[in-house]
C-alpha atoms as a PDB file:
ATOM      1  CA  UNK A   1      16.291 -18.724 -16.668  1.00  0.00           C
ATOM      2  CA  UNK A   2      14.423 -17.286 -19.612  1.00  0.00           C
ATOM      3  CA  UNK A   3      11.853 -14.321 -19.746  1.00  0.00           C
ATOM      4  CA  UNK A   4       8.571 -15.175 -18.716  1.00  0.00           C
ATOM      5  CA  UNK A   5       6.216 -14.330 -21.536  1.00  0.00           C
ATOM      6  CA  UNK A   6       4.159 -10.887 -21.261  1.00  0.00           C
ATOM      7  CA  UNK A   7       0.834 -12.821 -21.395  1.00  0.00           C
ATOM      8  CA  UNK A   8       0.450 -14.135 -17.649  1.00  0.00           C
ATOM      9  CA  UNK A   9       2.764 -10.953 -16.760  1.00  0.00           C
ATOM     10  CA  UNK A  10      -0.395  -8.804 -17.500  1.00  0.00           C
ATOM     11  CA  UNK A  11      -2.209 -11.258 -16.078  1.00  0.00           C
ATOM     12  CA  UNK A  12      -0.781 -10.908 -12.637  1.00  0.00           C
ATOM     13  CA  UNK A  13      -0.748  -7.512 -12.886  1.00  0.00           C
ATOM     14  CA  UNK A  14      -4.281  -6.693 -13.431  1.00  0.00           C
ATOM     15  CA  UNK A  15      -4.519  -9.216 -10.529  1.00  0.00           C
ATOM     16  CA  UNK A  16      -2.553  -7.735  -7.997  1.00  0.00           C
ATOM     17  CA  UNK A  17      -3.642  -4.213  -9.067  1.00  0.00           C
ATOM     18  CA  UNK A  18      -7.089  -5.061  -7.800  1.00  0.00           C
ATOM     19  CA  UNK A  19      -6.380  -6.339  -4.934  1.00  0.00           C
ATOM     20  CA  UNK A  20      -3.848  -3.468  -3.838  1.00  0.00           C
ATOM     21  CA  UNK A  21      -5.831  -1.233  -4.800  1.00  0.00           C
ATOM     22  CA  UNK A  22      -8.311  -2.787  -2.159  1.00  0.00           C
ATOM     23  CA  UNK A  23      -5.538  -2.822   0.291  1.00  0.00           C
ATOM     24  CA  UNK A  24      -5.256   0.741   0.409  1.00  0.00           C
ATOM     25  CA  UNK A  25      -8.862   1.152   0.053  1.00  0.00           C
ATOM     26  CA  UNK A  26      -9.738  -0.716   2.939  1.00  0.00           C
ATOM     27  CA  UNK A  27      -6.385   1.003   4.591  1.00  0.00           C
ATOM     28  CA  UNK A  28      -8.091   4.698   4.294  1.00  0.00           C
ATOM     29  CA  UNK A  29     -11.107   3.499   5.805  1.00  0.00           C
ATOM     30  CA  UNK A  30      -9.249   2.191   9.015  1.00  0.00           C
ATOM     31  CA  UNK A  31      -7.756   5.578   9.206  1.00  0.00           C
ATOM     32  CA  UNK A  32     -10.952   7.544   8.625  1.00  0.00           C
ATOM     33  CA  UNK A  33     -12.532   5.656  11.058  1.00  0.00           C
ATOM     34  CA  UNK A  34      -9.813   6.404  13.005  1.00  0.00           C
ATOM     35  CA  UNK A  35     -10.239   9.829  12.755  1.00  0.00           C
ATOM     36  CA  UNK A  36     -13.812  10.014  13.449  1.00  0.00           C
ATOM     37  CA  UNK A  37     -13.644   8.688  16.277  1.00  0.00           C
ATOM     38  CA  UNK A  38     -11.265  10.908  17.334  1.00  0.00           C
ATOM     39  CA  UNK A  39     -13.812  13.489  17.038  1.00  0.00           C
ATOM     40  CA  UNK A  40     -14.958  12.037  20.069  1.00  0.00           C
ATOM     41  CA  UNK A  41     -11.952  11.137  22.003  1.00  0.00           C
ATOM     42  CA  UNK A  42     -12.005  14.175  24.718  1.00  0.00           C
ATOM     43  CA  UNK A  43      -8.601  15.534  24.175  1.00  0.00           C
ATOM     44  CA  UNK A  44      -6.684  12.666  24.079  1.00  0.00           C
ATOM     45  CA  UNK A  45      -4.148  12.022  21.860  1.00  0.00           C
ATOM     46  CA  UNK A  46      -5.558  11.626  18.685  1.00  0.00           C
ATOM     47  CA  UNK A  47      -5.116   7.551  16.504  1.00  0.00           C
ATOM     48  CA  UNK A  48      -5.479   8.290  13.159  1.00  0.00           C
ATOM     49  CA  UNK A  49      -1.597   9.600  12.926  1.00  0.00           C
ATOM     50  CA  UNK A  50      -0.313   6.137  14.882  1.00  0.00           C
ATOM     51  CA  UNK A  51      -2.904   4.521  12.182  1.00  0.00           C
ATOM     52  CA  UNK A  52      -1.476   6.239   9.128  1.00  0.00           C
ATOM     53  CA  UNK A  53       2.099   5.486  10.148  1.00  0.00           C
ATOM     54  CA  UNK A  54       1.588   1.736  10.580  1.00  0.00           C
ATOM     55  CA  UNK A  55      -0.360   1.592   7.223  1.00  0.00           C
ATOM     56  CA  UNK A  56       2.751   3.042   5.336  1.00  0.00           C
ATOM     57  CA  UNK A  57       5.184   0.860   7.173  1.00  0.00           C
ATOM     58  CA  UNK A  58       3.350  -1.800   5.884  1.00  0.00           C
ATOM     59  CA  UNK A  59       2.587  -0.556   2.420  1.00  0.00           C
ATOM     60  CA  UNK A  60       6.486   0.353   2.097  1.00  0.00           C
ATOM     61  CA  UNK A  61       7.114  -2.954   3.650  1.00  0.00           C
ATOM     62  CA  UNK A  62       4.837  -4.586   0.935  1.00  0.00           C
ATOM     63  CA  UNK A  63       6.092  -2.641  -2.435  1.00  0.00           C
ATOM     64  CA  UNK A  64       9.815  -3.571  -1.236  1.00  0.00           C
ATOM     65  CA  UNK A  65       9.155  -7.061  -0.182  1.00  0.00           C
ATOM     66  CA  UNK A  66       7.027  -7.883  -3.230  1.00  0.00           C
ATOM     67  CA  UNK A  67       7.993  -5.433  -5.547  1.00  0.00           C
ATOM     68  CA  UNK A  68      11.541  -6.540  -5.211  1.00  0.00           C
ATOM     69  CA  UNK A  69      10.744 -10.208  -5.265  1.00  0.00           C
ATOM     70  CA  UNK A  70       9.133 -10.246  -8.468  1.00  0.00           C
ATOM     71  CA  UNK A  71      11.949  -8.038 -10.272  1.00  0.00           C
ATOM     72  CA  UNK A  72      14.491 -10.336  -8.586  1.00  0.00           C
ATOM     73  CA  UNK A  73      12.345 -13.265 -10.945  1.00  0.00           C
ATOM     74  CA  UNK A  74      12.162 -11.285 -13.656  1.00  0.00           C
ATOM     75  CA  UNK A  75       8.543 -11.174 -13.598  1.00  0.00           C
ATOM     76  CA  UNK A  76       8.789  -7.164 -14.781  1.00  0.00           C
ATOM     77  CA  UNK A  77       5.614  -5.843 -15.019  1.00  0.00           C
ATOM     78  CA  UNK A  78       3.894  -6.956 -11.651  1.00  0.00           C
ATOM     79  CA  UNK A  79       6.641  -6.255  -9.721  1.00  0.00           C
ATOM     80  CA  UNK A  80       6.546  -2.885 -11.462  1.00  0.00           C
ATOM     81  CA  UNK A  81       2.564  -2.477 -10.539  1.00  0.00           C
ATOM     82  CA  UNK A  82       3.479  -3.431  -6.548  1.00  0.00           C
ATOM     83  CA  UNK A  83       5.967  -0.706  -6.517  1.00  0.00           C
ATOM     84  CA  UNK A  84       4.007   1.417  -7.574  1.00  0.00           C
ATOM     85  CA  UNK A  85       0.897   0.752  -6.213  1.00  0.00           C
ATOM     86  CA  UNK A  86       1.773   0.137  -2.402  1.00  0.00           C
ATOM     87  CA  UNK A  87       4.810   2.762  -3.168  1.00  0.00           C
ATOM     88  CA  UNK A  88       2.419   5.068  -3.744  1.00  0.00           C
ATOM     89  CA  UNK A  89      -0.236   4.073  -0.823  1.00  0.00           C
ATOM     90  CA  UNK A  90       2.530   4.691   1.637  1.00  0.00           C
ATOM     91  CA  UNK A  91       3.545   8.109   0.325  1.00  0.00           C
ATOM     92  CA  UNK A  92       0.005   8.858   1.040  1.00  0.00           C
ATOM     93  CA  UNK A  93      -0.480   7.560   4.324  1.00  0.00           C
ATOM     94  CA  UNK A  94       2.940   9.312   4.933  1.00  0.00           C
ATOM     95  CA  UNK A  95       1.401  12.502   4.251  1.00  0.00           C
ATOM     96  CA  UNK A  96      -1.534  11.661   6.094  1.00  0.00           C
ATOM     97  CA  UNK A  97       0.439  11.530   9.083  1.00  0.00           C
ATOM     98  CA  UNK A  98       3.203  14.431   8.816  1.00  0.00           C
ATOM     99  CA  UNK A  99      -0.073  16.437   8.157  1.00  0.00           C
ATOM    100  CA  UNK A 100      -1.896  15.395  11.173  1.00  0.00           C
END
């Protein structure tokens, strides 16, 4: 099998950079939702940390299923932006929950 061109490459990138990017966006507004509401939860034991652990499971999940797949077909530069990109989301939502 032959190197895809770099053309469609950047192509997919900028395409699946958007719509990770979304992903995470819409991600951190689950978990500040989350934790607004347990503002009001009366001492119970807080969401947002369950929230921001299942978010990075499926963020890590996501970079290494995706990520991997598109190395695997040589398609270098969007699997390079989905490691990085949902690598990075579920560092954050890591650190969201170790710090909670």
């Amino acid at each position: 099998m032959s190197n895809p061109s770099t053309g469609p490459q950047v192509g997919v990138g900028i395409a699946l950079l958007v719509i990770d990017l979304l992903a995470v966006a819409l991600l951190l507004y689950g978990y500040g939702i989350h934790g607004w509401a347990d503002g009001y939860n009366g001492g119970n034991t807080p969401e947002a940390p369950r929230f921001a652990w299942r978010a990075m499971w499926c963020l890590a999940g996501g970079a290494a299923v995706t990520g991997g797949g598109l190395l695997a077909v040589r398609w270098h530069i969007p699997g390079t932006v989905q490691i990085l990109i949902l690598g990075g989301g579920a560092m954050l939502f890591a650190s969201l929950a170790a710090r909670s």
